[in-house]
Protein backbone atom coordinates (compact mmCIF):
# COMPACT_ATOMS: atom_id res chain seq x y z
CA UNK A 1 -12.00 -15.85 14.35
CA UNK A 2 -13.26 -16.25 11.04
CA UNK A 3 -10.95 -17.10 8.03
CA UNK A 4 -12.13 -13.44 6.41
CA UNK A 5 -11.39 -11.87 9.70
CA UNK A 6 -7.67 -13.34 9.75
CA UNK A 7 -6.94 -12.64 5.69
CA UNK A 8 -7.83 -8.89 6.96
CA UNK A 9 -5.58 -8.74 9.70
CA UNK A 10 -2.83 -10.31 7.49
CA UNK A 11 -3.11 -7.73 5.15
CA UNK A 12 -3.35 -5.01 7.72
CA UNK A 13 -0.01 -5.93 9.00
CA UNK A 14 1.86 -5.99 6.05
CA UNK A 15 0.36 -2.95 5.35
CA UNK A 16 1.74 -1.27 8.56
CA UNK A 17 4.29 -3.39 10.17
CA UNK A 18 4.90 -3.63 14.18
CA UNK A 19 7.28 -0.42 14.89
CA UNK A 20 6.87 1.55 11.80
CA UNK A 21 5.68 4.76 13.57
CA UNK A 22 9.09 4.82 15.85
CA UNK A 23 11.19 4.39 12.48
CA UNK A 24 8.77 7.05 10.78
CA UNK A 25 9.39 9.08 13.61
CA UNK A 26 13.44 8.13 13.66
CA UNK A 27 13.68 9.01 9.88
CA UNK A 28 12.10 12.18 10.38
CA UNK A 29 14.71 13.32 13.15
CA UNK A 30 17.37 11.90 10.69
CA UNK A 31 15.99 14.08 8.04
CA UNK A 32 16.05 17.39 10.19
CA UNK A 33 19.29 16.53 10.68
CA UNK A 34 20.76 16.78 7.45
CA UNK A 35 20.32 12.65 6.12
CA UNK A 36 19.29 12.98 2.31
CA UNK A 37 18.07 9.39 2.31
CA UNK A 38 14.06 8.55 2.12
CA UNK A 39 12.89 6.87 5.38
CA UNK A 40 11.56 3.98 2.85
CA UNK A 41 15.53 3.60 2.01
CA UNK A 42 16.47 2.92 5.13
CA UNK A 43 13.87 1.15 7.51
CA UNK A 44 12.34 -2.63 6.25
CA UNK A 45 8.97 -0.92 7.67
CA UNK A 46 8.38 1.65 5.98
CA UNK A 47 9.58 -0.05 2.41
CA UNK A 48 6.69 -2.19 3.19
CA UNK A 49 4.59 0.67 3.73
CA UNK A 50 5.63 2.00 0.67
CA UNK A 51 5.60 -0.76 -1.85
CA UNK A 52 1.73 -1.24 -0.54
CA UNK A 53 0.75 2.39 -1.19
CA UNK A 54 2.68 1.42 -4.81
CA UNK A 55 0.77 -1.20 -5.38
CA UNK A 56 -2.73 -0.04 -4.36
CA UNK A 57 -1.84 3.20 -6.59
CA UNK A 58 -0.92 0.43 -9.58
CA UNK A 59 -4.36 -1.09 -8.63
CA UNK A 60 -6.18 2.05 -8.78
CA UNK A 61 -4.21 3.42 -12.87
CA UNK A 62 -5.28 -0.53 -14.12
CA UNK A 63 -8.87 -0.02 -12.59
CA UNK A 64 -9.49 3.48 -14.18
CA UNK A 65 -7.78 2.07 -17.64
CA UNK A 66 -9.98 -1.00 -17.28
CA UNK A 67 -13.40 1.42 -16.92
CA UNK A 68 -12.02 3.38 -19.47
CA UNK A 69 -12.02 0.64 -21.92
CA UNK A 70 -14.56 -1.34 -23.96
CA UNK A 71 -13.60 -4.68 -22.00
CA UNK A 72 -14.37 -2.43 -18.70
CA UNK A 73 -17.72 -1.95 -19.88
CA UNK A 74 -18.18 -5.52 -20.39
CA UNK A 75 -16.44 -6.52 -16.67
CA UNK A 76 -18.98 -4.18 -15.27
CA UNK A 77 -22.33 -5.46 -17.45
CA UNK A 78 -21.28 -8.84 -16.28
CA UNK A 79 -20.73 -7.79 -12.71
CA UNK A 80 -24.28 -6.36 -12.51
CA UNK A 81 -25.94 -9.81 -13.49
């Protein structure tokens, strides 16, 4: 397996743990059953979950500030080249 392969697989997993549908599916239950607590609160999975989607939405505000900007323009002239 190549090196790129394995860095992708990494980040897959910590994306989406082993067993975070069954405590997705365990903190919905708990939800219908009156638990006021976030399933991201409770289960280590789904915090991990959530801190990625965080941090890809982070990625996403400093990418559309960055094109935004005058020093975006420049990051994407000397992209081109």
């Amino acid at each position: 397996m190549p090196a790129s392969e394995l860095r992708k697989w990494t980040e897959y997993l910590r994306a989406r743990p082993i067993g975070w549908r069954e405590d997705q599916r365990t903190s919905l239950i708990m939800n219908a059953q009156g638990v006021k607590k976030k399933g991201h609160e409770i289960f280590p999975t789904l915090a991990a979950i959530q801190e990625w989607q965080d941090q890809r939405e982070d990625e996403d505000v400093m990418r559309s500030t960055l094109s935004k900007s005058v020093f975006g323009a420049m990051l994407e002239s000397a992209n081109k080249k």
